[in-house]
Protein backbone atom coordinates (compact mmCIF):
# COMPACT_ATOMS: atom_id res chain seq x y z
CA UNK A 1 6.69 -33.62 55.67
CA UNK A 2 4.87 -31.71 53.35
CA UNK A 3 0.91 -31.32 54.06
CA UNK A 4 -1.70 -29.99 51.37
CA UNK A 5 -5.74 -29.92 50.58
CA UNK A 6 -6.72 -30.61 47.20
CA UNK A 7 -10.30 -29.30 45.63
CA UNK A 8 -11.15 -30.36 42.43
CA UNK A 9 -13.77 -28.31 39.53
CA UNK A 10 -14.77 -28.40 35.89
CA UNK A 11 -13.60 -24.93 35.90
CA UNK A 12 -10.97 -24.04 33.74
CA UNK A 13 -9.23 -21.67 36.42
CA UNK A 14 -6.87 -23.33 39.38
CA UNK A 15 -5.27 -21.88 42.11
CA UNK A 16 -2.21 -23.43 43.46
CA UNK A 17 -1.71 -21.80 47.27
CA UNK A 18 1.79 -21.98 48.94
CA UNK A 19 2.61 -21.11 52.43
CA UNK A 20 6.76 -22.07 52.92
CA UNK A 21 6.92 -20.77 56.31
CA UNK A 22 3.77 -21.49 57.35
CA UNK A 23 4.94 -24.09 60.00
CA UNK A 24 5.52 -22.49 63.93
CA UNK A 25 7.03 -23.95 66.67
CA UNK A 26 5.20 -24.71 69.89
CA UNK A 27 7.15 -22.33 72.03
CA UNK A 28 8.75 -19.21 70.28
CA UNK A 29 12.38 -18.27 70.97
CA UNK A 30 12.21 -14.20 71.92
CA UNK A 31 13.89 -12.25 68.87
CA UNK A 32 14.22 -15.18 66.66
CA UNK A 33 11.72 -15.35 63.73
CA UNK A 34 10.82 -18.79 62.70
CA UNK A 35 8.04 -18.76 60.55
CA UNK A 36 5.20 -16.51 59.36
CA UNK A 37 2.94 -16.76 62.53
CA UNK A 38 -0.63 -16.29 60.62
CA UNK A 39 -0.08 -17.68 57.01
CA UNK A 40 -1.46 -21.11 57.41
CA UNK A 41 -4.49 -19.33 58.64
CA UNK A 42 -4.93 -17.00 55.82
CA UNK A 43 -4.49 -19.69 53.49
CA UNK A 44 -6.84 -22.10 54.87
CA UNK A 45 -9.25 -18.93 54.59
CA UNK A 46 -8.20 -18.47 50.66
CA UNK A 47 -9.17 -22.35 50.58
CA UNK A 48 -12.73 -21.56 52.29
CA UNK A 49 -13.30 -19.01 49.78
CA UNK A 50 -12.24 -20.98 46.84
CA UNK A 51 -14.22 -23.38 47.88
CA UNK A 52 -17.67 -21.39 47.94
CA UNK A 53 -16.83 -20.63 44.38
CA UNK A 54 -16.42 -23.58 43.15
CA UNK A 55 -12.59 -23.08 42.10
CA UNK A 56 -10.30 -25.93 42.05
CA UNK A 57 -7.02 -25.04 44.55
CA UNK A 58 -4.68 -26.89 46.03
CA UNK A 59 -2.76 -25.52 49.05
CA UNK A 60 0.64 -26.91 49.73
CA UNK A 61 2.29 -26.25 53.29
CA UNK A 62 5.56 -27.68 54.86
CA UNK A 63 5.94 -28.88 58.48
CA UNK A 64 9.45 -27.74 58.84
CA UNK A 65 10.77 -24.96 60.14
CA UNK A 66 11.90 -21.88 58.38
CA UNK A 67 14.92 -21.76 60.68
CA UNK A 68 15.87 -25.51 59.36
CA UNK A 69 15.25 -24.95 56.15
CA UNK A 70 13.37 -21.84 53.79
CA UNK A 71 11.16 -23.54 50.88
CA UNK A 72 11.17 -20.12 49.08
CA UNK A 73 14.78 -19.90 48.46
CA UNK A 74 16.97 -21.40 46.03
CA UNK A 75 18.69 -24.56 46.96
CA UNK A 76 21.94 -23.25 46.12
CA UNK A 77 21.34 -20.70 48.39
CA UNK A 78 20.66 -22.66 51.80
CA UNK A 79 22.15 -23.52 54.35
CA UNK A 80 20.16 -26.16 55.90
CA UNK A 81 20.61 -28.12 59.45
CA UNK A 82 20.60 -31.26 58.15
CA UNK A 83 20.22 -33.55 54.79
CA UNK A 84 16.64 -33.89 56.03
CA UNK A 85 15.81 -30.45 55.11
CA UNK A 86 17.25 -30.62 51.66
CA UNK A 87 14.78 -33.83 51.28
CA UNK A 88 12.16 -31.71 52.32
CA UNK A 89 13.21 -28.97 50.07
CA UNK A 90 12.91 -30.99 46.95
CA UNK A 91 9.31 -32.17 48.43
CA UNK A 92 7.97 -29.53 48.72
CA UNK A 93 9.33 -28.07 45.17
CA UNK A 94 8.18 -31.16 43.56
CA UNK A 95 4.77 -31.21 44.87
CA UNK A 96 4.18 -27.50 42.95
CA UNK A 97 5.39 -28.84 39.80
CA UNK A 98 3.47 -31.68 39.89
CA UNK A 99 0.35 -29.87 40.84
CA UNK A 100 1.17 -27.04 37.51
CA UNK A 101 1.87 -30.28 35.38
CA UNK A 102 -0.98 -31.84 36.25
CA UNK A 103 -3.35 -28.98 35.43
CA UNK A 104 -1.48 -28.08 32.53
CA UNK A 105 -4.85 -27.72 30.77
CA UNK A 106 -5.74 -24.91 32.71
CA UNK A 107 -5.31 -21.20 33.97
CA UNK A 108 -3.26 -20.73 37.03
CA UNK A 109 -2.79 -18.57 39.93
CA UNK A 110 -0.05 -19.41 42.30
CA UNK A 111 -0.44 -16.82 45.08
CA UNK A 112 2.69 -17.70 47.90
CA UNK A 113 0.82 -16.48 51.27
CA UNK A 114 3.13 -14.97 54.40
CA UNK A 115 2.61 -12.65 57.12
CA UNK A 116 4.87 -9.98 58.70
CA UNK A 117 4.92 -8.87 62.44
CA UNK A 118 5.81 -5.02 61.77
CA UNK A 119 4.02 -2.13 59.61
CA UNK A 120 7.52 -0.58 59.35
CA UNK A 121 8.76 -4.02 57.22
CA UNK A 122 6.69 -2.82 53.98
CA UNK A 123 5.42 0.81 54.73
CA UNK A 124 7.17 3.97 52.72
CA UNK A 125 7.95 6.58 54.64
CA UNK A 126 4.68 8.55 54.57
CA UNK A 127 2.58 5.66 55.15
CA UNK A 128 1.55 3.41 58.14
CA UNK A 129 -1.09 1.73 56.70
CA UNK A 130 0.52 -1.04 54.73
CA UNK A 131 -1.57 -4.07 56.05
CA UNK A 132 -1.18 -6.21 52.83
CA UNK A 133 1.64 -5.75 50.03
CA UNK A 134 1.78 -7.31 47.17
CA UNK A 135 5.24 -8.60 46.03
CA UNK A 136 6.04 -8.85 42.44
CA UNK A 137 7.58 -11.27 40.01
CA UNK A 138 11.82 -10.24 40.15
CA UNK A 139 12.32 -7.73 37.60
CA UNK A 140 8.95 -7.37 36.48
CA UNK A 141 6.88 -4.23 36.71
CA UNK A 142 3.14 -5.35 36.42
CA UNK A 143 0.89 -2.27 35.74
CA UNK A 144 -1.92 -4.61 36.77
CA UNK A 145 -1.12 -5.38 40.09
CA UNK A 146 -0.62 -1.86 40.86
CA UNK A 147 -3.84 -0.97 38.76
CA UNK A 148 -5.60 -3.54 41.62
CA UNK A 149 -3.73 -1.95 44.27
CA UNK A 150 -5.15 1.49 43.42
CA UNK A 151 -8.74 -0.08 42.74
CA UNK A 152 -9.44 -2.37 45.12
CA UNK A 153 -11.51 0.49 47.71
CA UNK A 154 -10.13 -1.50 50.88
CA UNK A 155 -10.19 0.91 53.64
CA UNK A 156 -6.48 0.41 54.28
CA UNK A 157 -3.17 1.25 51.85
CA UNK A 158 -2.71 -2.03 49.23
CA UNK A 159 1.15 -2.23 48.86
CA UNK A 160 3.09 -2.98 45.51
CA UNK A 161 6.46 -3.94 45.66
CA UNK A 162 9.43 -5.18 43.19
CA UNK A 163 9.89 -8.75 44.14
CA UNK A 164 13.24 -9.89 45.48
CA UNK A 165 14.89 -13.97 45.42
CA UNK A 166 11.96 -15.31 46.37
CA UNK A 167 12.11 -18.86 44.45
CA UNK A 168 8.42 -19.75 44.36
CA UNK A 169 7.43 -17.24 42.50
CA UNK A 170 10.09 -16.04 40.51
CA UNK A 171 10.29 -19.81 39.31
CA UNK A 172 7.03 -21.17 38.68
CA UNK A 173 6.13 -18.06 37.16
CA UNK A 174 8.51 -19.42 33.96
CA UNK A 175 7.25 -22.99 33.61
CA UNK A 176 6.15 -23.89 30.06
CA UNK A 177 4.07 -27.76 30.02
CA UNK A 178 4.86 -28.45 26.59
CA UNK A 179 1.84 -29.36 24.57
CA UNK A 180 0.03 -27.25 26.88
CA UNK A 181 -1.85 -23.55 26.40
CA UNK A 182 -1.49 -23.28 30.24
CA UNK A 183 -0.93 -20.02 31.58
CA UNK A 184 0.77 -19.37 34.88
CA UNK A 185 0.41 -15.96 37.00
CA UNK A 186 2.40 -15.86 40.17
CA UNK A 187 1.96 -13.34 42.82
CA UNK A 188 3.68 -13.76 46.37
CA UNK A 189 0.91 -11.94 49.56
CA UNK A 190 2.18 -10.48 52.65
CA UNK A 191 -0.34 -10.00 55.18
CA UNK A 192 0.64 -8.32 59.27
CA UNK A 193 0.27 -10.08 61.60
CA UNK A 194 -1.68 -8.05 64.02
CA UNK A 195 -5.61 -9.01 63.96
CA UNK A 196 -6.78 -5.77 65.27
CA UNK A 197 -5.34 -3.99 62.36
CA UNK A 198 -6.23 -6.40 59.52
CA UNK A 199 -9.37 -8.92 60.55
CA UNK A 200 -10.02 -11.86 59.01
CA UNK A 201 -12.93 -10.31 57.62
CA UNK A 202 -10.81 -7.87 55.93
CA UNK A 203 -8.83 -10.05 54.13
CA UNK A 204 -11.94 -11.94 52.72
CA UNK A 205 -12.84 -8.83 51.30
CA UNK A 206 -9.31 -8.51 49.94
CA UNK A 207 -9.07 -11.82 48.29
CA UNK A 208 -12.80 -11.77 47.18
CA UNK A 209 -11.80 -8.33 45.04
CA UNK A 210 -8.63 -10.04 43.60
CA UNK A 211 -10.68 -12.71 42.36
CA UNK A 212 -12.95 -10.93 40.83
CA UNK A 213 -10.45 -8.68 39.18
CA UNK A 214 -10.39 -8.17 35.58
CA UNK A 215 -7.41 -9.54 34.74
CA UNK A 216 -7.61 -12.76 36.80
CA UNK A 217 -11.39 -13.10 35.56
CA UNK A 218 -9.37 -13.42 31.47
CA UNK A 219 -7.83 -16.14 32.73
CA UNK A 220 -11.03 -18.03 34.14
C-alpha cells in the first residue's frame, strides 16, 4: 500500500517528496534495521513548510517494510519476500512517474528523505558533526550542492556526498515528458536520527535555506 498527500498551487515550482523506508514496524528486532526510524516525520515537516509557502508537493510513502522489500533499489536488484512486494515495488515507482508526468508543465524538485542512526555512517574522519548529508545524483559532481553546503550558516557540518545505486534519484533525475520544458532536480536527504543533536527546529531552518537557495529559486 502506498500512502501520499497531495497540495496543489498556481505556482510553477513542485516538489515531489519520497520517503521508501519510511514505514517501521511496531516492535523493532535488536540489530536489525528495518526502516529509517524518523523520515516520515521529516517529511511530513517538508509538507508543513511547503505548505506555508504556497508550493504544490506531493509526498509519496510506502507501508511496507524495507526488510520485505527496498523502493529505492532497482528491481533487478531485489530480493523480495514475496510477489506482493514486487506489486508494491511497481506502485510505488509508478505513483512518481505519474506525479512528474502530470506536472510536466512545471519545475521539479524530488528530494528522497531518510534518516541514519549513527554520526560515524556519513562523517569523514575529522568530523563528528555530520547531522544532515546531502547525497548526490550517481556520477555527478554538482558544484551547487556543495556551494549550499558551504553557505547555508547552519550551526552544524552540511555533508556532500557522491551518490551511490540509489534508484529514486538516479532515475527520475533522467526523465524527459516529451512536449514538455519540465525540468527535474533530484537530490536524496539524510537526516540522524538522534533529536538532541538535530531538532526539528533545526531542520526547518535547513529546508527553509534550501528553498530559498539560488539555484532552486531559477527554477521557481
Amino acid at each position: 500500500m502506498i500512502k501520499n498527500q497531495l497540495s496543489q498551487s498556481n505556482s510553477n515550482f513542485f516538489v515531489v517528496i519520497t520517503a521508501p523506508h519510511a514505514f517501521c514496524p511496531k516492535k523493532t528486532i535488536p540489530g536489525k534495521r528495518e526502516c529509517d526510524f524518523r523520515a516520515l516525520n521529516i517529511a511530513n515537516l517538508l509538507a508543513k513548510i511547503l505548505r506555508k509557502k504556497n508550493i504544490g508537493f506531493r509526498t509519496i510513502y510506502s507501508e511496507v517494510l524495507r526488510s520485505n522489500v527496498d523502493f529505492n533499489r532497482n528491481k533487478l536488484d531485489l530480493t523480495p519476500s514475496n510477489k506482493y512486494s514486487l506489486e508494491e515495488w511497481d506502485k510505488f515507482q509508478q505513483t512518481i512517474l505519474k506525479t512528474i508526468v502530470s506536472n510536466s508543465t512545471k519545475k521539479i524538485l524530488l528530494l528522497d528523505i531518510h534518516s541514519f542512526p549513527n554520526i560515524n555512517s556519513f562523517c569523514k574522519k575529522g568530523k563528528n558533526d555530520c547531522y544532515i548529508t546531502i547525497l548526490d545524483v550517481h556520477n555527478k559532481n554538482r558544484p551547487e550542492l556543495r556551494q549550499f553546503a558551504k553557505t547555508s550558516e547552519m550551526p552544524f557540518t552540511v555533508n556532500v556526498e557522491p551518490g551511490g545505486k540509489n534508484y529514486i534519484i538516479n532515475t527520475y533525475g533522467d526523465i524527459h515528458v516529451p512536449a514538455s520544458t519540465n525540468t527535474i532536480y533530484p537530490i536524496l536527504l539524510e537526516f540522524i536520527e538522534n533529536t538532541s543533536l538535530l531538532s526539528d527546529e533545526q531542520i526547518e531552518i535547513f529546508f527553509n535555506k534550501l528553498l530559498e537557495f539560488p539555484f532552486l529559486n531559477e527554477m521557481k
